[in-house]
PDB file of N, CA and C in Angstrom:
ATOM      1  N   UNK A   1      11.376 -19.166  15.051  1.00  0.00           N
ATOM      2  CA  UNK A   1      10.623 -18.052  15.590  1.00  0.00           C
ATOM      3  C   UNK A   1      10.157 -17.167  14.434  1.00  0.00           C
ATOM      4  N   UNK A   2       8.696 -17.062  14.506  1.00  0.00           N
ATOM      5  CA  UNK A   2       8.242 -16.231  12.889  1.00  0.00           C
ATOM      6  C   UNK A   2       8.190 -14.830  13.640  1.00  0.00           C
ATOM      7  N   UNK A   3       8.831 -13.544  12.747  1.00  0.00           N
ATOM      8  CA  UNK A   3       8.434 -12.464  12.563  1.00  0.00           C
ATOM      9  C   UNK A   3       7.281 -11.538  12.420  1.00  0.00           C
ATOM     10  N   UNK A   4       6.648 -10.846  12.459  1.00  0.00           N
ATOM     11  CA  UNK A   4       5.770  -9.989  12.327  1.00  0.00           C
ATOM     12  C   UNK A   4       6.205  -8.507  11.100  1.00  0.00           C
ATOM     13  N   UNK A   5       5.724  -9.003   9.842  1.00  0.00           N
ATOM     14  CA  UNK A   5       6.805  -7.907   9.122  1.00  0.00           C
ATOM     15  C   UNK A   5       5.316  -6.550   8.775  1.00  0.00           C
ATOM     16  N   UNK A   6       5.646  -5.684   9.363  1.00  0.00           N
ATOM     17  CA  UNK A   6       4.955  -4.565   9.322  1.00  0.00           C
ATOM     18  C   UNK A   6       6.033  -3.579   7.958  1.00  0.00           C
ATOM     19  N   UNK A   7       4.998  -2.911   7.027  1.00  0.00           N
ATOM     20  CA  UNK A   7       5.558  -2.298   6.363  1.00  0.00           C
ATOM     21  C   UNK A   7       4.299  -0.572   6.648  1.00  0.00           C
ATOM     22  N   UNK A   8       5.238   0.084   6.632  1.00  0.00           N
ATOM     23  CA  UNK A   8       4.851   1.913   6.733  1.00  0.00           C
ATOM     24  C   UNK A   8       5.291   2.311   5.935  1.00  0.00           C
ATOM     25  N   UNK A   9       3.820   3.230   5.112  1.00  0.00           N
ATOM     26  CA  UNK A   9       3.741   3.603   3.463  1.00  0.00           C
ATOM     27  C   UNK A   9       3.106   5.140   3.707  1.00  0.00           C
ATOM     28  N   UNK A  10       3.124   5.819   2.614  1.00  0.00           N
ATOM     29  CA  UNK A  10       2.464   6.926   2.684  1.00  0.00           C
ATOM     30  C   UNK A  10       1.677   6.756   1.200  1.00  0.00           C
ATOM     31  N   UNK A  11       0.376   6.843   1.374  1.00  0.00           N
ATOM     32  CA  UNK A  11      -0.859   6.556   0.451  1.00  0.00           C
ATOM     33  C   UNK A  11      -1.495   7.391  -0.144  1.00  0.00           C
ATOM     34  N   UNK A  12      -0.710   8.400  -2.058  1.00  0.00           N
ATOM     35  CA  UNK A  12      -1.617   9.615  -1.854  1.00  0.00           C
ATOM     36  C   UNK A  12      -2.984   8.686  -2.786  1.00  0.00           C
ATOM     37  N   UNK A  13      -4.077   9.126  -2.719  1.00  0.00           N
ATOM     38  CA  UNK A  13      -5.439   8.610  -3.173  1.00  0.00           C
ATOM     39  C   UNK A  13      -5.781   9.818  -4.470  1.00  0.00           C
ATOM     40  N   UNK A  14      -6.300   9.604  -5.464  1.00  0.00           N
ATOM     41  CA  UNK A  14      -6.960  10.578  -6.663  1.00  0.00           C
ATOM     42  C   UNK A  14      -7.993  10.107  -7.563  1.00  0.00           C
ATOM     43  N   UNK A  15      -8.321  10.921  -7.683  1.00  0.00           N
ATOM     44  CA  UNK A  15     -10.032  10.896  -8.028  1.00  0.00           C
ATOM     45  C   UNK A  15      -9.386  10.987  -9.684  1.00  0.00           C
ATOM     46  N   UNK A  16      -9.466   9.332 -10.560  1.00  0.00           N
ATOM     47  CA  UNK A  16      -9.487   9.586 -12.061  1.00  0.00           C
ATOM     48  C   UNK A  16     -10.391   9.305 -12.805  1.00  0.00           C
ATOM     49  N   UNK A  17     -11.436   9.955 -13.492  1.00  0.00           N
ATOM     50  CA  UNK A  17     -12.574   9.159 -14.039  1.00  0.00           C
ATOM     51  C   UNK A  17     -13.536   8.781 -13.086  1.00  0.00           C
ATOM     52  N   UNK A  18     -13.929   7.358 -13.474  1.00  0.00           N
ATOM     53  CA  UNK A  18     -15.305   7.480 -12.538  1.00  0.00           C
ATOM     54  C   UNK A  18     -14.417   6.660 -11.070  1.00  0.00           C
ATOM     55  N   UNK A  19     -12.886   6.509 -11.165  1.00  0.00           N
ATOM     56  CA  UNK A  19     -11.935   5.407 -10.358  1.00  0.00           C
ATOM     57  C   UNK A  19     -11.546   6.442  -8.830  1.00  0.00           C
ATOM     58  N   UNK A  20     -10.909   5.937  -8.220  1.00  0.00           N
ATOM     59  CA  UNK A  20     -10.200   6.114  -7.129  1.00  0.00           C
ATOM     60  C   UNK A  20      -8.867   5.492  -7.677  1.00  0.00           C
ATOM     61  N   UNK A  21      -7.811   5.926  -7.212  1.00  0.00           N
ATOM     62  CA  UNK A  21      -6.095   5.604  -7.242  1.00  0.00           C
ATOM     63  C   UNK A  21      -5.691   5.328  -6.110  1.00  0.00           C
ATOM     64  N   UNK A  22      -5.123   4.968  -5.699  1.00  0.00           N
ATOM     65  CA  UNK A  22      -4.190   4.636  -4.535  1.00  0.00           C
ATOM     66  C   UNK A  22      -2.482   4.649  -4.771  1.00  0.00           C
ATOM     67  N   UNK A  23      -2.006   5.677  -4.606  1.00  0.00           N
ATOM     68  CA  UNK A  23      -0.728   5.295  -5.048  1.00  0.00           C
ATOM     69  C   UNK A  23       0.283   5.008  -4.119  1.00  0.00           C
ATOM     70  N   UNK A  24       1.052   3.614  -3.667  1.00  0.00           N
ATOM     71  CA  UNK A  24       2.399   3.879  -2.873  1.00  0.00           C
ATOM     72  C   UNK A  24       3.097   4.807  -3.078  1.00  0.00           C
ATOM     73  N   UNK A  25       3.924   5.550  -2.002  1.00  0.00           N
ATOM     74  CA  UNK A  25       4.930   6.868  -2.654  1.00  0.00           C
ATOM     75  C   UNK A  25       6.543   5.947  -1.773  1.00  0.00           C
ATOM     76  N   UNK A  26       6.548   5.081  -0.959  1.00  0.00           N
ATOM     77  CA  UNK A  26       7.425   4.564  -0.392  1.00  0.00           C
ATOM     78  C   UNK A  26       8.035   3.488  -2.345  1.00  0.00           C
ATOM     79  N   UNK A  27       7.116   2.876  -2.889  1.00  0.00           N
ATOM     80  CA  UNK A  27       7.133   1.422  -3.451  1.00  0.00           C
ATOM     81  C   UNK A  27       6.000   2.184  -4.918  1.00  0.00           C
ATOM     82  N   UNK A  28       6.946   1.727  -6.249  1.00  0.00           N
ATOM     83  CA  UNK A  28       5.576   2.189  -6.598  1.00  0.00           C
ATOM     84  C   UNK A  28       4.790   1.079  -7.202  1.00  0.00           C
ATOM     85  N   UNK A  29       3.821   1.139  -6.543  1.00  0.00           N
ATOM     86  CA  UNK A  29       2.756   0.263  -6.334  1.00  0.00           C
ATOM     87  C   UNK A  29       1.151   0.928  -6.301  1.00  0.00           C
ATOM     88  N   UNK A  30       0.437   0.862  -6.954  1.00  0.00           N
ATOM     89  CA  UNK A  30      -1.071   1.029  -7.099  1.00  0.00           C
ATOM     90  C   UNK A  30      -2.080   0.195  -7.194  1.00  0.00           C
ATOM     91  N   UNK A  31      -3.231   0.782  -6.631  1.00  0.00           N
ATOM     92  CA  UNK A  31      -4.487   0.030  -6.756  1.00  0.00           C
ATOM     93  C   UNK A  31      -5.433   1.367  -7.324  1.00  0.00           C
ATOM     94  N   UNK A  32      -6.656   0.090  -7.469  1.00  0.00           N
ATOM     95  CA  UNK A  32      -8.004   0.942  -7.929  1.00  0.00           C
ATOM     96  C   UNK A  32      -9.463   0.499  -7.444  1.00  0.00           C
ATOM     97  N   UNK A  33      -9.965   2.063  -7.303  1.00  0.00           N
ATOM     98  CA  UNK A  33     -11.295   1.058  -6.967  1.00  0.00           C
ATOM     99  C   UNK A  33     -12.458   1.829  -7.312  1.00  0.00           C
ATOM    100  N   UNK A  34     -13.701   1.391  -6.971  1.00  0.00           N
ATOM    101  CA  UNK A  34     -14.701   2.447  -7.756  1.00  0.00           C
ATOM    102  C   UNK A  34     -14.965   3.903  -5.971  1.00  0.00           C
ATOM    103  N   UNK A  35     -14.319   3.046  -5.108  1.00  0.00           N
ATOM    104  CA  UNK A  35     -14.277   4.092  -3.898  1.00  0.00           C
ATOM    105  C   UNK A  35     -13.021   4.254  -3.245  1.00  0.00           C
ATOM    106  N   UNK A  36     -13.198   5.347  -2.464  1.00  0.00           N
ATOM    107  CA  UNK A  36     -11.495   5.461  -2.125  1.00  0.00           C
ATOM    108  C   UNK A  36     -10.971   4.116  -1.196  1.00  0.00           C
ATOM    109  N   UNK A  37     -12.317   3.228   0.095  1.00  0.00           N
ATOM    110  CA  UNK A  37     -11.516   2.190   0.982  1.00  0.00           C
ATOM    111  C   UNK A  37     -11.435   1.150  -0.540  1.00  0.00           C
ATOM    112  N   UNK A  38     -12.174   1.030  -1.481  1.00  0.00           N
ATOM    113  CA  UNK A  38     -11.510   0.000  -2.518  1.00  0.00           C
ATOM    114  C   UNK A  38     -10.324   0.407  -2.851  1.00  0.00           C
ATOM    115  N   UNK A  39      -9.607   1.123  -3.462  1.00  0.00           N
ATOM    116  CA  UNK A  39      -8.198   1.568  -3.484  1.00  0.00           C
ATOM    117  C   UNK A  39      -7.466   1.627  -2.563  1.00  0.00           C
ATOM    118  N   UNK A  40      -7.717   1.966  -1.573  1.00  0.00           N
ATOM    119  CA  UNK A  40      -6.881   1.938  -0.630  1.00  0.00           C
ATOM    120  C   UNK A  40      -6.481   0.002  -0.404  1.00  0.00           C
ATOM    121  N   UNK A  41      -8.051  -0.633  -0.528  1.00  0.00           N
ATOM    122  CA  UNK A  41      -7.908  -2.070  -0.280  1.00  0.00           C
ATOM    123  C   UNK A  41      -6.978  -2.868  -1.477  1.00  0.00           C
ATOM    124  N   UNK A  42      -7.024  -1.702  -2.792  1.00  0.00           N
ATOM    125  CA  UNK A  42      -6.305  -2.703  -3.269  1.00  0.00           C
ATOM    126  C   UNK A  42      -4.991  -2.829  -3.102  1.00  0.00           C
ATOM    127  N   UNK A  43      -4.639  -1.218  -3.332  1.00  0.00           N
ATOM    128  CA  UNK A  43      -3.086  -0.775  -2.763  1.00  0.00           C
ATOM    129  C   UNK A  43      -2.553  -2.085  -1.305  1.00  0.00           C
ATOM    130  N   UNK A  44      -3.392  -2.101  -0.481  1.00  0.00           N
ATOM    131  CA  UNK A  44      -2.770  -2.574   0.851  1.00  0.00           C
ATOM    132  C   UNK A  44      -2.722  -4.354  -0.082  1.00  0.00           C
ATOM    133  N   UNK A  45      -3.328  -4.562  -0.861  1.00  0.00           N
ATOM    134  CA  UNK A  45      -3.160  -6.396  -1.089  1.00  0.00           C
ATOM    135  C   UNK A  45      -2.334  -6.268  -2.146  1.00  0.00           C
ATOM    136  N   UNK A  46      -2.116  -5.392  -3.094  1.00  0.00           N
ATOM    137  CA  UNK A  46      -0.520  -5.622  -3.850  1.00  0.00           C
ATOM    138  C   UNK A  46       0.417  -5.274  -3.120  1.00  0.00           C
ATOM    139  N   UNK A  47       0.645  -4.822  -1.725  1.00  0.00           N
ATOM    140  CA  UNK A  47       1.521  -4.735  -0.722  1.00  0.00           C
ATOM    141  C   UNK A  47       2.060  -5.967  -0.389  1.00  0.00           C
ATOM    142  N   UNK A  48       0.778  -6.413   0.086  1.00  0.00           N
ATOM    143  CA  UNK A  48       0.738  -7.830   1.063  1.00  0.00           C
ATOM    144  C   UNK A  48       1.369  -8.896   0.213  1.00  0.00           C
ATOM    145  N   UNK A  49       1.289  -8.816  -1.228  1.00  0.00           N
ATOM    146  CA  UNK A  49       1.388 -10.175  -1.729  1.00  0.00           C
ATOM    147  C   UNK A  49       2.891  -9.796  -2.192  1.00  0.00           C
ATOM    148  N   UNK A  50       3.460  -8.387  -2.534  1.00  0.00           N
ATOM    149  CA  UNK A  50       5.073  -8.664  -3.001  1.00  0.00           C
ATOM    150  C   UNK A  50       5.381  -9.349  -1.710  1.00  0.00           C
ATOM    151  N   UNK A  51       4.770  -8.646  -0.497  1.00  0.00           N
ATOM    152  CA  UNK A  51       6.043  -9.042   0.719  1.00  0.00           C
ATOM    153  C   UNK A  51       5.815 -10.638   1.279  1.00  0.00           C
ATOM    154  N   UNK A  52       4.628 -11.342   1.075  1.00  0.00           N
ATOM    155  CA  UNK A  52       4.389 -12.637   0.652  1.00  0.00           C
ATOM    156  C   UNK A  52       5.284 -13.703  -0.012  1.00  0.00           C
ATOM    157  N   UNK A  53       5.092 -13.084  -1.217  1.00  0.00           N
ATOM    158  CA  UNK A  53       6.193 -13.340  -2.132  1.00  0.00           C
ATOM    159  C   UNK A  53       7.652 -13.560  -2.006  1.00  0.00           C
ATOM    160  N   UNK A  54       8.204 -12.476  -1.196  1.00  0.00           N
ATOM    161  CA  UNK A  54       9.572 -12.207  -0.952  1.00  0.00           C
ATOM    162  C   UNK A  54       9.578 -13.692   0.181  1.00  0.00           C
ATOM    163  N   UNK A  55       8.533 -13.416   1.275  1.00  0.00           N
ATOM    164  CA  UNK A  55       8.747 -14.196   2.353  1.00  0.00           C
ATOM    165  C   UNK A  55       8.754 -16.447   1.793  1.00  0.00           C
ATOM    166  N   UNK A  56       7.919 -16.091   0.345  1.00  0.00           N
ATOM    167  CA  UNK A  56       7.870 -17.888  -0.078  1.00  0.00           C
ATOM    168  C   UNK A  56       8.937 -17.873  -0.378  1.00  0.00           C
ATOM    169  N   UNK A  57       9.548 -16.994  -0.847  1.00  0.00           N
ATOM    170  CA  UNK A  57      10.995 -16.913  -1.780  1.00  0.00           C
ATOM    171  C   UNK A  57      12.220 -16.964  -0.791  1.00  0.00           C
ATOM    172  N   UNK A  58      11.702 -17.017   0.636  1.00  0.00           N
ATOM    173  CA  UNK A  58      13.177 -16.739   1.646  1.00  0.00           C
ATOM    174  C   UNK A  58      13.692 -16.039   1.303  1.00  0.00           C
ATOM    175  N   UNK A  59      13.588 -14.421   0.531  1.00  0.00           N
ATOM    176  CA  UNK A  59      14.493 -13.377   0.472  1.00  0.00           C
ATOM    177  C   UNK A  59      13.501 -12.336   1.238  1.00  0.00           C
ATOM    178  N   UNK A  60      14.441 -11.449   1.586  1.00  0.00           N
ATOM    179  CA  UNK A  60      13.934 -10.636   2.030  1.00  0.00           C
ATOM    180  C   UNK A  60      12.388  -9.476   1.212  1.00  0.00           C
ATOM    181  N   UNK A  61      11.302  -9.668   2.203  1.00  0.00           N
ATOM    182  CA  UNK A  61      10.699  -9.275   2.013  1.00  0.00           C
ATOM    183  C   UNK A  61      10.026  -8.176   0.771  1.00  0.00           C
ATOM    184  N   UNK A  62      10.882  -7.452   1.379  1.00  0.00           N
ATOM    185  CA  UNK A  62      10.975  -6.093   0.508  1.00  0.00           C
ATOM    186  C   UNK A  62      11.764  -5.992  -1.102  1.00  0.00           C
ATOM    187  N   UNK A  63      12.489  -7.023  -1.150  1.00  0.00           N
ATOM    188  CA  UNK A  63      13.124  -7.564  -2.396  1.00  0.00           C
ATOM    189  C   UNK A  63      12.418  -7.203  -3.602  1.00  0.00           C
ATOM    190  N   UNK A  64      10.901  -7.769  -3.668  1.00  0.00           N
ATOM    191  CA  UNK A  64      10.356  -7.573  -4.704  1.00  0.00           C
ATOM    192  C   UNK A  64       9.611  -6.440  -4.942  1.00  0.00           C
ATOM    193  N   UNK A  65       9.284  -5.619  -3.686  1.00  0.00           N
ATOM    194  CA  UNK A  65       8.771  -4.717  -4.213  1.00  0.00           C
ATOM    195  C   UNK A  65       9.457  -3.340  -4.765  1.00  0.00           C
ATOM    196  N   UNK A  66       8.697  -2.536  -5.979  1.00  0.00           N
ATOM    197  CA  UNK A  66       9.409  -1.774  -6.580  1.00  0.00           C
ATOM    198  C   UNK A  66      10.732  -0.595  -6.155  1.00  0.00           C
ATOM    199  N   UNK A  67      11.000   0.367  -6.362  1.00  0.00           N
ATOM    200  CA  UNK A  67      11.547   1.255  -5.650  1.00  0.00           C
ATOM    201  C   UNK A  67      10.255   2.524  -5.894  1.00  0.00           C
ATOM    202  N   UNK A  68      10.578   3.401  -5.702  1.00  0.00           N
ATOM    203  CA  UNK A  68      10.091   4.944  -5.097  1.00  0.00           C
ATOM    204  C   UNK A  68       8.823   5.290  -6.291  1.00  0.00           C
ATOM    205  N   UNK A  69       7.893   5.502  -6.225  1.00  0.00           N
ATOM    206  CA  UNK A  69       7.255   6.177  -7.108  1.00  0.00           C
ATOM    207  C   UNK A  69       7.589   7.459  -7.581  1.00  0.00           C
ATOM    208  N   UNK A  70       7.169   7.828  -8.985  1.00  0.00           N
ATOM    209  CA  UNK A  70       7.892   8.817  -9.719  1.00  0.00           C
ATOM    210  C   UNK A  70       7.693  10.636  -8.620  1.00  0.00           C
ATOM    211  N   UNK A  71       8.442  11.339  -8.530  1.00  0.00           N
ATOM    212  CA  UNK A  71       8.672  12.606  -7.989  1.00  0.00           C
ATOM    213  C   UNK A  71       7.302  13.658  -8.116  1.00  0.00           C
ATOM    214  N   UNK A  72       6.393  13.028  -9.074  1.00  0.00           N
ATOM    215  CA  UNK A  72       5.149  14.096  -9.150  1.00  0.00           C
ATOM    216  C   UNK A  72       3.667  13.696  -8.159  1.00  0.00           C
ATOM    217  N   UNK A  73       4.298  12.370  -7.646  1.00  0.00           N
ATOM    218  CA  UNK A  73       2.883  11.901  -7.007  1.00  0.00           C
ATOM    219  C   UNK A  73       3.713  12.112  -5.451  1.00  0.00           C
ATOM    220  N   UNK A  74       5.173  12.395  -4.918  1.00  0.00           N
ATOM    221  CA  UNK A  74       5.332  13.349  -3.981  1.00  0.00           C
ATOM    222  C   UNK A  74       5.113  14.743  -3.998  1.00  0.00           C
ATOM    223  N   UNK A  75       5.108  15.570  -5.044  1.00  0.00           N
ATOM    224  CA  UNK A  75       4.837  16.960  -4.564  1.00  0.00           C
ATOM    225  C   UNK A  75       3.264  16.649  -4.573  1.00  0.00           C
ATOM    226  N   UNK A  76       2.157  16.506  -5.377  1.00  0.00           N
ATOM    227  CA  UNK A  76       0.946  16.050  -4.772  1.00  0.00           C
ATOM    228  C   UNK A  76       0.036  15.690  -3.552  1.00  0.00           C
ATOM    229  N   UNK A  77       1.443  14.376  -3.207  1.00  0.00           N
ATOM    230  CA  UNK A  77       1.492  14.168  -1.525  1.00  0.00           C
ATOM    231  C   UNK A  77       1.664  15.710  -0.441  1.00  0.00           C
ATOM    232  N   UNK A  78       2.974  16.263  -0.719  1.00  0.00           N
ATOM    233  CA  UNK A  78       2.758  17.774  -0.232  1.00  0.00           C
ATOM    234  C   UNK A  78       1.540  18.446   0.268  1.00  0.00           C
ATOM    235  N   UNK A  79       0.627  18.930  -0.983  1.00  0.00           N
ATOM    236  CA  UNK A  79       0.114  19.546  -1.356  1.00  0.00           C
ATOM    237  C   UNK A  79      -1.994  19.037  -0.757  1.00  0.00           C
ATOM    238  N   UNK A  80      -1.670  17.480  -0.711  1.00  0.00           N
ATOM    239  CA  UNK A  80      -3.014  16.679  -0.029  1.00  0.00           C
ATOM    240  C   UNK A  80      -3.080  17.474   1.145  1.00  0.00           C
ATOM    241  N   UNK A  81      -4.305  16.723   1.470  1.00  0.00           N
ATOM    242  CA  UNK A  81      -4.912  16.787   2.731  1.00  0.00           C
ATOM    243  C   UNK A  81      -5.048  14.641   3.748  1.00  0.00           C
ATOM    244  N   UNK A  82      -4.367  15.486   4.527  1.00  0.00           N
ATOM    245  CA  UNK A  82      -4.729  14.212   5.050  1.00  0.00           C
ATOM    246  C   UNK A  82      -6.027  13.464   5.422  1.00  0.00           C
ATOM    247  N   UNK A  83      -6.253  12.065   5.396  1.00  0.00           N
ATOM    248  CA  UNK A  83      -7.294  11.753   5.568  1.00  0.00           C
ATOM    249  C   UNK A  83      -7.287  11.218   7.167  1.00  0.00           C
ATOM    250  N   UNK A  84      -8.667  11.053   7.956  1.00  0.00           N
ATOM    251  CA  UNK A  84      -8.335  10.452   8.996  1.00  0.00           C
ATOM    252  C   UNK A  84      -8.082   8.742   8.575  1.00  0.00           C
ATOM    253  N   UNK A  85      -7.701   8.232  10.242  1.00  0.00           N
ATOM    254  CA  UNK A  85      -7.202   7.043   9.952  1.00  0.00           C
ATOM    255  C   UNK A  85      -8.504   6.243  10.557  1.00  0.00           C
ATOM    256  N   UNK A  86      -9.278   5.885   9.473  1.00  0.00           N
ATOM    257  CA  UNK A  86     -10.589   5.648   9.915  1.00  0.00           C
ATOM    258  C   UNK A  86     -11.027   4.372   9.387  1.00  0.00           C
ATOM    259  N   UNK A  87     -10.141   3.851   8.022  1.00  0.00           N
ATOM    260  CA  UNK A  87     -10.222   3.277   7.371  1.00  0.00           C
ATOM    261  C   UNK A  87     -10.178   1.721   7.652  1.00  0.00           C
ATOM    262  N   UNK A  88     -11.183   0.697   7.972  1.00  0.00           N
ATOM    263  CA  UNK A  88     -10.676  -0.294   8.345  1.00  0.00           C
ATOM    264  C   UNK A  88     -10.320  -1.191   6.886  1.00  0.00           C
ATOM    265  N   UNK A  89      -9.401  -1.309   6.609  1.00  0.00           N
ATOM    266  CA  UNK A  89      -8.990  -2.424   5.626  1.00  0.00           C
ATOM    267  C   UNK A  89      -8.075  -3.544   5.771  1.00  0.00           C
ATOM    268  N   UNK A  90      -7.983  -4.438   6.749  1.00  0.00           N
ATOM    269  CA  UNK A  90      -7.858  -5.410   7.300  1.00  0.00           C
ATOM    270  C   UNK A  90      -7.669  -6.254   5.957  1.00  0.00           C
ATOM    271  N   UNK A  91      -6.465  -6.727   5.330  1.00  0.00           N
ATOM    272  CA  UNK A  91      -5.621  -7.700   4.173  1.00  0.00           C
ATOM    273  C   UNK A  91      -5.123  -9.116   4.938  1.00  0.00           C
ATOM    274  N   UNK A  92      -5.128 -10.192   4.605  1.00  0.00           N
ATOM    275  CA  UNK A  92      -4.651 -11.190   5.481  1.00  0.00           C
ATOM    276  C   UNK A  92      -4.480 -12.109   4.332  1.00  0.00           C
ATOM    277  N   UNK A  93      -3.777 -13.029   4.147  1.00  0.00           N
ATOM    278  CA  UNK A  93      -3.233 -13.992   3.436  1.00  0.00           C
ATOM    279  C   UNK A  93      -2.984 -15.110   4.891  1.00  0.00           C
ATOM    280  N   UNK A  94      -3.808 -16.378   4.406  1.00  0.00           N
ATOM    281  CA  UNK A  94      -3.532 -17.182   5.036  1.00  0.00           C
ATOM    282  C   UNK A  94      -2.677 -18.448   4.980  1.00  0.00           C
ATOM    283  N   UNK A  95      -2.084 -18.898   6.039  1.00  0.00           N
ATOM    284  CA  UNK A  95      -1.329 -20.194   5.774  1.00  0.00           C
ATOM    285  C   UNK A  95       0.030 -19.006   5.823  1.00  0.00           C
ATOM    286  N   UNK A  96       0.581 -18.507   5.659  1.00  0.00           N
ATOM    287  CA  UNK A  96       1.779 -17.644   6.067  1.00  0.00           C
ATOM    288  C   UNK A  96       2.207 -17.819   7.616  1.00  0.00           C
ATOM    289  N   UNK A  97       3.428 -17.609   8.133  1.00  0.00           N
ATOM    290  CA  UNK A  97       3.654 -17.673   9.353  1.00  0.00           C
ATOM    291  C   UNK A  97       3.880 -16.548   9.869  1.00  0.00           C
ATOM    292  N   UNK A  98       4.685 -15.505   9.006  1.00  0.00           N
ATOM    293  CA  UNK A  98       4.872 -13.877   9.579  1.00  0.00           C
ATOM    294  C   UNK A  98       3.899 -13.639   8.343  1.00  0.00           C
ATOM    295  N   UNK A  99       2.395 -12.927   9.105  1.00  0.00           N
ATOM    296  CA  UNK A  99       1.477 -12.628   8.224  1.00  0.00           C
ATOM    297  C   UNK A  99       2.438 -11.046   8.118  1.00  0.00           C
ATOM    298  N   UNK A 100       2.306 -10.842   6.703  1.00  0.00           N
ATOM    299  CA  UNK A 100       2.787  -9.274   6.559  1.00  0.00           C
ATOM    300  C   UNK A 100       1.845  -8.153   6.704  1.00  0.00           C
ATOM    301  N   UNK A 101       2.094  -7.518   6.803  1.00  0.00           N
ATOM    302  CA  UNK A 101       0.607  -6.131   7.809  1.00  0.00           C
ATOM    303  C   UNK A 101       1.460  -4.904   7.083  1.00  0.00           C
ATOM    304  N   UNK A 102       0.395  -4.113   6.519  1.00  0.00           N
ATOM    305  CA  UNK A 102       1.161  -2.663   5.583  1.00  0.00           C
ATOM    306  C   UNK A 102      -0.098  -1.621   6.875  1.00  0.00           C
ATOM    307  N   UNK A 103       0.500  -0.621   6.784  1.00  0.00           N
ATOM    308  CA  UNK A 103       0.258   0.579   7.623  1.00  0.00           C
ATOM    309  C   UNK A 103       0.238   2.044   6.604  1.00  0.00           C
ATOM    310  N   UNK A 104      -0.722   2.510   6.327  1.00  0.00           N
ATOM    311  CA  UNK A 104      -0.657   3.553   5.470  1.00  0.00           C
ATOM    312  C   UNK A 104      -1.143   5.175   6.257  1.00  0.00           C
ATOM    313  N   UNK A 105      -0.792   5.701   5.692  1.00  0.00           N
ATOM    314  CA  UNK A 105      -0.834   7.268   6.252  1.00  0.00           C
ATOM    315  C   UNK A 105      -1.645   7.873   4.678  1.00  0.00           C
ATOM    316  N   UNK A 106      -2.768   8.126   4.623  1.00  0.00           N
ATOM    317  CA  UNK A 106      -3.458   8.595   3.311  1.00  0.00           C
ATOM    318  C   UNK A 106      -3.402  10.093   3.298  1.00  0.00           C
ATOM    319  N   UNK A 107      -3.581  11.027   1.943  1.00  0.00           N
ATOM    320  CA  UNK A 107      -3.976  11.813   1.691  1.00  0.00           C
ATOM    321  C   UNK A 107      -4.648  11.724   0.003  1.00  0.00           C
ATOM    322  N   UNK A 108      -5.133  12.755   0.255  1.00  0.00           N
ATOM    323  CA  UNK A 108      -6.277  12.992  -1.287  1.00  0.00           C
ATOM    324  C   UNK A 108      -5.628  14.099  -1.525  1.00  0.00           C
ATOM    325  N   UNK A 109      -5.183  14.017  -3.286  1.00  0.00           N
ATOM    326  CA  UNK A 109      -4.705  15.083  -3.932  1.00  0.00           C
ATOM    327  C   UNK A 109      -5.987  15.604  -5.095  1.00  0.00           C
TER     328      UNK A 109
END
């Protein structure tokens, strides 16, 4: 019986240069993009592929991905504004049996 492994993140986003950031604050994990749904898209596919990973590996999922991002990109988080949840960025890796699905809650610092 395959699983459904949903992971829930909180996503702060920042404007560096001419880039967008995406930062995990659960995992620290980042993406980039030249717009904020590219960052956000990349953030959600270095999600997808630790917990991928974990799942080829038969360990638990979450195994590989990092621990907590550093304490300054939470007070930031604080301090954002939330974004709506408007964002369609739909990640899929195929040939998997529990496709892994990340869920983010964004703000812009």
């Amino acid at each position: 019986m395959s699983h459904i492994i949903q992971l829930n993140v909180h996503v702060l986003l920042q404007k560096e240069g001419p880039y967008w950031v995406a930062q995990c604050l659960q995992h620290d994990v980042a993406g980039q993009g030249k717009s904020v749904q590219d960052a956000a898209y990349a953030v959600e596919k270095a999600l997808v592929s630790h917990l991928a990973m974990g799942l080829e590996l038969k360990e638990n999922p979450l195994a590989t991905l990092p621990g907590p991002a550093p304490q300054t990109y939470w007070t930031k988080w604080e301090s954002g504004w939330q974004m709506k949840d408007d964002l369609s960025l739909p990640f899929s890796i195929q040939n998997i049996p529990a496709a892994p699905r990340v869920e983010a809650e964004l703000r812009v610092a």
